[in-house]
Structures are given as C-alpha cells and as structure tokens.
Protein backbone atom coordinates (compact mmCIF):
# COMPACT_ATOMS: atom_id res chain seq x y z
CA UNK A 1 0.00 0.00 0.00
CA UNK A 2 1.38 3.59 -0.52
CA UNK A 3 0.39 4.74 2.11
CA UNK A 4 2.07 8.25 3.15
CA UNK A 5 3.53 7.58 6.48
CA UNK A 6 5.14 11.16 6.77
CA UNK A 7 2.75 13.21 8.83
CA UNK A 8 4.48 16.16 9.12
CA UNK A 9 3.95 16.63 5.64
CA UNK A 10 -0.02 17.43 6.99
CA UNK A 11 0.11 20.45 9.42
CA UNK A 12 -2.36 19.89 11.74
CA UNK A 13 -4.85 22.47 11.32
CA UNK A 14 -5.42 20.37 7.43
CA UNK A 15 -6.76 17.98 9.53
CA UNK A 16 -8.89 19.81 12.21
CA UNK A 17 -10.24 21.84 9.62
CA UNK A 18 -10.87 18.79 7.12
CA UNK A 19 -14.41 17.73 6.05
CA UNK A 20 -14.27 14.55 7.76
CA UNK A 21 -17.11 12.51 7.39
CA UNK A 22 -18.37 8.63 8.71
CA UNK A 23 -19.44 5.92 6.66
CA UNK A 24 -23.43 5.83 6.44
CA UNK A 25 -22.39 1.76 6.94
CA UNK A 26 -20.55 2.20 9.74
CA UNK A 27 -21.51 0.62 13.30
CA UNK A 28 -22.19 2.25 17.10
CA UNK A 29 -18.68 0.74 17.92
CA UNK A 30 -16.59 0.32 15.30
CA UNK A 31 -16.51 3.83 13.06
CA UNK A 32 -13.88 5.10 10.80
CA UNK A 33 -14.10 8.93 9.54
CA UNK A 34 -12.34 10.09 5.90
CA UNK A 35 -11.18 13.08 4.63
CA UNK A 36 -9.79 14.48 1.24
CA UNK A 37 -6.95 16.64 2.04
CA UNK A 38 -6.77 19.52 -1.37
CA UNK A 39 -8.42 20.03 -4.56
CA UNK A 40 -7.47 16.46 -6.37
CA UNK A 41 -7.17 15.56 -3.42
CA UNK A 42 -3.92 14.77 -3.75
CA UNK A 43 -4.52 13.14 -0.14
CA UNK A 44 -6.80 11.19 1.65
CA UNK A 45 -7.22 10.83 5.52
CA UNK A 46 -8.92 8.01 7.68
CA UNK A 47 -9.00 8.20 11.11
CA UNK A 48 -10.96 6.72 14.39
CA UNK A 49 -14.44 8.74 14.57
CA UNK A 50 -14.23 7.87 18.61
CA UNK A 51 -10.36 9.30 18.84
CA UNK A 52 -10.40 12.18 16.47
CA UNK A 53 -7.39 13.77 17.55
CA UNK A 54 -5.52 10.41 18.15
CA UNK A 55 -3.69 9.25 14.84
CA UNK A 56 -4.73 9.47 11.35
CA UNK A 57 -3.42 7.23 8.62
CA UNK A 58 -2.43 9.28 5.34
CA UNK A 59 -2.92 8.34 1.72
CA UNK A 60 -1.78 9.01 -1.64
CA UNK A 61 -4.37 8.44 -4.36
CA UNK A 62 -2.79 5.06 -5.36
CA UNK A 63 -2.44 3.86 -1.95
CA UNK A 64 -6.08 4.94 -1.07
CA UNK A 65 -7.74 3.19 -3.83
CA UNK A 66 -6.04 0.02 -3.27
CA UNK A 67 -7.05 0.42 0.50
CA UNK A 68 -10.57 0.52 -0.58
CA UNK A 69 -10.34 -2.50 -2.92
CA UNK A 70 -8.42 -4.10 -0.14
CA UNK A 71 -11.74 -3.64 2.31
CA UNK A 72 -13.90 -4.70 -0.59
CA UNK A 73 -11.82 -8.17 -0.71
CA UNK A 74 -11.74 -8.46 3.27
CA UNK A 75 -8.22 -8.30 3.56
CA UNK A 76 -8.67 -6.83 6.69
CA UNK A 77 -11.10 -8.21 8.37
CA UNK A 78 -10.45 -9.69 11.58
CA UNK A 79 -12.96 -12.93 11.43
C-alpha cells in the first residue's frame, strides 16, 4: 500500500479543519471517519471517529484506492 507515512507533511490544522465525514455503513462501535486533504485531493485521511485527535493514517491516491479494494476483498477483516 502507498500509504504516506510522513505526517508532518499534513500540518495539523489540514486535519482539524478537514471535512471529515463517517461511513453511512458504519456501526455504534466500530466507526472510521475520511477526509480528502486539497483540490485532487492529492490526499486522503482516515482516522478513528471515537479518537479524532488520536492518529490518522495518510494516503496518496494510489495507496487509497487500493485500501478501498483491499476492504472490498476483506483483507482486513479480523474474522
């Protein structure tokens, strides 16, 4: 995955300030909140909708389309 795993590169108030929003899909317990970061965007951000200002995992368009094709498959799921 290509995932962008330089922060820094983000100032913070990108991500306070982002449009983050939650998956109409998602559960009580278990919800993820995304973000575009610019105009393209050039970067997208997912985070944990119950820790919003604990860490936020960073993509580049690549990396965030195979994340999402990777969640399709079930790569991730834990069962």
């Amino acid at each position: 995955m290509n995932e962008i795993r330089d922060t820094s590169s983000v100032p913070a108030r990108h991500l306070a300030e982002a449009p983050w929003r939650k998956s109409t899909r998602s559960q009580t317990s278990n919800c993820v909140e995304v973000a575009p970061l610019g105009a393209a965007p050039a970067v997208v951000a997912l985070r944990d909708s119950k820790d919003p200002s604990g860490p936020v995992l960073l993509f580049n368009r690549a990396g965030w389309l195979g994340f999402i094709a990777g969640a399709k498959e079930g790569q991730f799921d834990l069962d």
